[in-house]
N, C-alpha and C. Protein backbone atom coordinates (compact mmCIF):
# COMPACT_ATOMS: atom_id res chain seq x y z
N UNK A 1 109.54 134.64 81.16
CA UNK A 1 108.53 133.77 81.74
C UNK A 1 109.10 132.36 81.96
N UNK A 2 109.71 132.00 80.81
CA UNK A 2 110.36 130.57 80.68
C UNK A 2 111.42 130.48 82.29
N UNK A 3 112.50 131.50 82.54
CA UNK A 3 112.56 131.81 83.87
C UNK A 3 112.39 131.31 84.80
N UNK A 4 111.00 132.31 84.96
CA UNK A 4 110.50 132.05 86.17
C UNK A 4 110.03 130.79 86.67
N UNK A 5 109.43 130.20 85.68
CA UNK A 5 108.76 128.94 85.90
C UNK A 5 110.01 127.78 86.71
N UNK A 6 111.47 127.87 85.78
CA UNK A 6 112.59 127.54 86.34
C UNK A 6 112.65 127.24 88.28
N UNK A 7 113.18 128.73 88.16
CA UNK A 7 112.95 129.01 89.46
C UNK A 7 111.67 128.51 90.13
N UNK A 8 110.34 128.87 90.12
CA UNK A 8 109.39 128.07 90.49
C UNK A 8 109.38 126.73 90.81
N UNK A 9 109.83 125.84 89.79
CA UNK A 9 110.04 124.48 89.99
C UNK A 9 110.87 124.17 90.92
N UNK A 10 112.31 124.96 90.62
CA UNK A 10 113.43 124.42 91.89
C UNK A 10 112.97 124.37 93.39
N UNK A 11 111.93 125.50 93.36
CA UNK A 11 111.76 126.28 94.77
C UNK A 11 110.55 124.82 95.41
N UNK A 12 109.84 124.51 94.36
CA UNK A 12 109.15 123.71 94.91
C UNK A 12 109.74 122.15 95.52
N UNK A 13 110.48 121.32 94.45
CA UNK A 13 111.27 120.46 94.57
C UNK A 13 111.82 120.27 95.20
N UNK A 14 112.76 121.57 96.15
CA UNK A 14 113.70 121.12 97.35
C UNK A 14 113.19 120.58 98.60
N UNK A 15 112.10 121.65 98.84
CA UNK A 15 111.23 120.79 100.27
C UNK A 15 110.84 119.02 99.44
N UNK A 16 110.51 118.85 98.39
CA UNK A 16 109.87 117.44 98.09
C UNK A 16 111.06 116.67 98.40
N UNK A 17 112.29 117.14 97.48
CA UNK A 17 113.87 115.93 97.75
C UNK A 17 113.60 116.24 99.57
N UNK A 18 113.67 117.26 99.77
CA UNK A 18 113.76 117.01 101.50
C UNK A 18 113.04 115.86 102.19
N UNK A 19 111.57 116.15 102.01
CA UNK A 19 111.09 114.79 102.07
C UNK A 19 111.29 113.42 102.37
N UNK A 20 111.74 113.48 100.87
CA UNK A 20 111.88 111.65 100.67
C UNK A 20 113.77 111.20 100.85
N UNK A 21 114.27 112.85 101.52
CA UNK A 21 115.60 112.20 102.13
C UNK A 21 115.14 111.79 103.55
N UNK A 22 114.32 112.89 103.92
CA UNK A 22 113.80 112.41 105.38
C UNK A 22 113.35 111.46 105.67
N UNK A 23 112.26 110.42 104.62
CA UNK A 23 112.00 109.49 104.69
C UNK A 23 112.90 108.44 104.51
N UNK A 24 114.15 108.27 103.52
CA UNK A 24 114.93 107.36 103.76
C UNK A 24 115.86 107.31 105.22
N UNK A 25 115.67 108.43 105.69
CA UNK A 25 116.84 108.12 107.12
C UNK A 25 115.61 107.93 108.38
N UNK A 26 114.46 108.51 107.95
CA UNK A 26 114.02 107.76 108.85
C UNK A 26 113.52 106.41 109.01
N UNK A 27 113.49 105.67 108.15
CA UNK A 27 113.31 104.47 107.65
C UNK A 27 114.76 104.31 107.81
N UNK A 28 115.49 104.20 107.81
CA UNK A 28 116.99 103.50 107.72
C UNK A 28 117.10 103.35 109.46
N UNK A 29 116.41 104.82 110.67
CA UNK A 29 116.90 104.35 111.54
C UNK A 29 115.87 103.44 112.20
N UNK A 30 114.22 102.91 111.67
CA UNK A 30 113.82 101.84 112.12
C UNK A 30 114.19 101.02 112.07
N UNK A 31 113.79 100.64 110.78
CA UNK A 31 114.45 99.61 110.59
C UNK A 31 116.16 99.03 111.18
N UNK A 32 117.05 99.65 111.76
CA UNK A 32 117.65 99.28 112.49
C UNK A 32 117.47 99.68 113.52
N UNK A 33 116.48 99.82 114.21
CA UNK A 33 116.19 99.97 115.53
C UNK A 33 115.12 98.95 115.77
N UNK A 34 114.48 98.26 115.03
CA UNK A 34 112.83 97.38 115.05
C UNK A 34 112.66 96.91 116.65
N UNK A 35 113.95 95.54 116.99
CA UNK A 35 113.79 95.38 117.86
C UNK A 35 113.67 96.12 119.32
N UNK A 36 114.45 97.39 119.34
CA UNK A 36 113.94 97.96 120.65
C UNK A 36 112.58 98.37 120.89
N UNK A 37 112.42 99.51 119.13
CA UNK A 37 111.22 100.31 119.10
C UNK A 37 109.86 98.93 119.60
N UNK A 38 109.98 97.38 119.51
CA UNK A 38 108.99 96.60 119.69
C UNK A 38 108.96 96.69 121.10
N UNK A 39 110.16 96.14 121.93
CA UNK A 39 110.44 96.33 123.11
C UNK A 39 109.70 97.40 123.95
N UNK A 40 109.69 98.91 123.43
CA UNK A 40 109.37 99.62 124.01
C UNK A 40 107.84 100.24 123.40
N UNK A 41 107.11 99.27 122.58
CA UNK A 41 106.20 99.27 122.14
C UNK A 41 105.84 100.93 121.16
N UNK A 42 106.39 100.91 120.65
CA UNK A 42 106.74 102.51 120.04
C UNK A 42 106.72 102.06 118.22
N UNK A 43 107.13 100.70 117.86
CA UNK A 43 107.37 100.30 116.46
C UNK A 43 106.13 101.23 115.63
N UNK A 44 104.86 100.82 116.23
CA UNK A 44 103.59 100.97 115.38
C UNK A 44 103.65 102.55 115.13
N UNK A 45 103.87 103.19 115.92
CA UNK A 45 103.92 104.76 115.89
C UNK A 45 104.81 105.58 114.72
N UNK A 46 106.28 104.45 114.75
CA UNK A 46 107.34 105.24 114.02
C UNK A 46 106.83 104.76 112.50
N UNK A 47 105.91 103.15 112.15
CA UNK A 47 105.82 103.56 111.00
C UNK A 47 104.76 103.78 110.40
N UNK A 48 103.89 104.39 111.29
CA UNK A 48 102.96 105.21 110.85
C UNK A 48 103.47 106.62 110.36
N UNK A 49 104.17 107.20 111.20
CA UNK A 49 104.91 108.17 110.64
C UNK A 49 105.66 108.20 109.14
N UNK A 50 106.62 106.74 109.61
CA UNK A 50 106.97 106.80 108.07
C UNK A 50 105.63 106.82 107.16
N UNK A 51 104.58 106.08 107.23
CA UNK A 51 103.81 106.43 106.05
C UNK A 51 102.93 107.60 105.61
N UNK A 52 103.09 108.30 106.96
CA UNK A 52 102.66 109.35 106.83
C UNK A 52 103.78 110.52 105.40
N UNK A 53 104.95 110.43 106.10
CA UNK A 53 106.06 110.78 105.53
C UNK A 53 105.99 110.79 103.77
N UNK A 54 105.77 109.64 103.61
CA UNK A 54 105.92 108.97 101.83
C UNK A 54 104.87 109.40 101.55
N UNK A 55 103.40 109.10 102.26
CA UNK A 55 102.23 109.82 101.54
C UNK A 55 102.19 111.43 100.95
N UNK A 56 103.11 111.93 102.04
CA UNK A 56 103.29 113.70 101.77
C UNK A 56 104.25 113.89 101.05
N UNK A 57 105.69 112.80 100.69
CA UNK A 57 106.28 113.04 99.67
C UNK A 57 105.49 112.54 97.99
N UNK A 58 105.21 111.77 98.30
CA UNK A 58 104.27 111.11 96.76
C UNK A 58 103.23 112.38 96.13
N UNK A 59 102.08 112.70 97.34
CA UNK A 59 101.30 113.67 97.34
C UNK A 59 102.00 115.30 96.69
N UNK A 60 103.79 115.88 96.91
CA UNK A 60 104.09 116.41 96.72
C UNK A 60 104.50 116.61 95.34
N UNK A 61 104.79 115.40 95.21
CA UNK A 61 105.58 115.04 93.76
C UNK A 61 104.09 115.03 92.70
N UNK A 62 102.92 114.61 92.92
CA UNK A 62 101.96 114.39 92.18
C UNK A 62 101.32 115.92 91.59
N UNK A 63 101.41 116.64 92.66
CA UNK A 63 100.84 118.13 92.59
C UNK A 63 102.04 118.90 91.89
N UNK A 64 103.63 118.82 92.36
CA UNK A 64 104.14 119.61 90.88
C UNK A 64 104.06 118.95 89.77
N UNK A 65 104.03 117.35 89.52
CA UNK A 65 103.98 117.07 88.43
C UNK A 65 102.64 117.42 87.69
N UNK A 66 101.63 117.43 88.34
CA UNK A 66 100.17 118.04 87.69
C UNK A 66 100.19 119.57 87.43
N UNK A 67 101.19 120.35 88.46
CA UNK A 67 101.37 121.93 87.79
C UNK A 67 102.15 121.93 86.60
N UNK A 68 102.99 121.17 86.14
CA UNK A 68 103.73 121.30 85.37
C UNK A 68 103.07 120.85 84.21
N UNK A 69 102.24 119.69 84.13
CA UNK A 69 101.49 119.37 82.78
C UNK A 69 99.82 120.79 82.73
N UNK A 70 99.66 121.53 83.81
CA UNK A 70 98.52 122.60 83.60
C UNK A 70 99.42 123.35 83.06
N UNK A 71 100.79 123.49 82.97
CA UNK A 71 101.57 125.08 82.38
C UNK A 71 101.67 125.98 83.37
N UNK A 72 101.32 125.62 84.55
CA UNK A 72 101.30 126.93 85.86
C UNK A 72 102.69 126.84 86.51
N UNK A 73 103.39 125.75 85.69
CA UNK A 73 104.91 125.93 86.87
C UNK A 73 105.64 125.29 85.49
């Protein structure tokens, strides 16, 4: 059982690290992009996204960390 739960956790975690790698490069390429994305009036869009991004990594991280203190993972 001890196991599985193992495995369980890893399986969940990789999409979350995926996440919040996705969110650092996409944030790395606004932020060096600011001035065009303003230019081409697009800024407001990309970081909405980013916050969209962090909300679903945070949100991810909150729900295994709450399976893990119920004992279900």
């Amino acid at each position: 059982m001890k196991d599985r739960n193992i495995k369980l956790r890893i399986v969940w975690m990789i999409p979350n690290v995926f996440m919040y790698v996705l969110f650092m490069g996409c944030g790395a390429f606004v932020f060096s992009n600011v001035d065009g994305l303003r230019d081409i009036n697009r800024l407001g869009i990309w970081l909405i996204m980013l916050a969209l991004l962090l909300f679903a990594s945070l949100f991810g991280s909150y729900r295994i960390w709450s399976w893990i203190k119920q004992g279900k993972m």
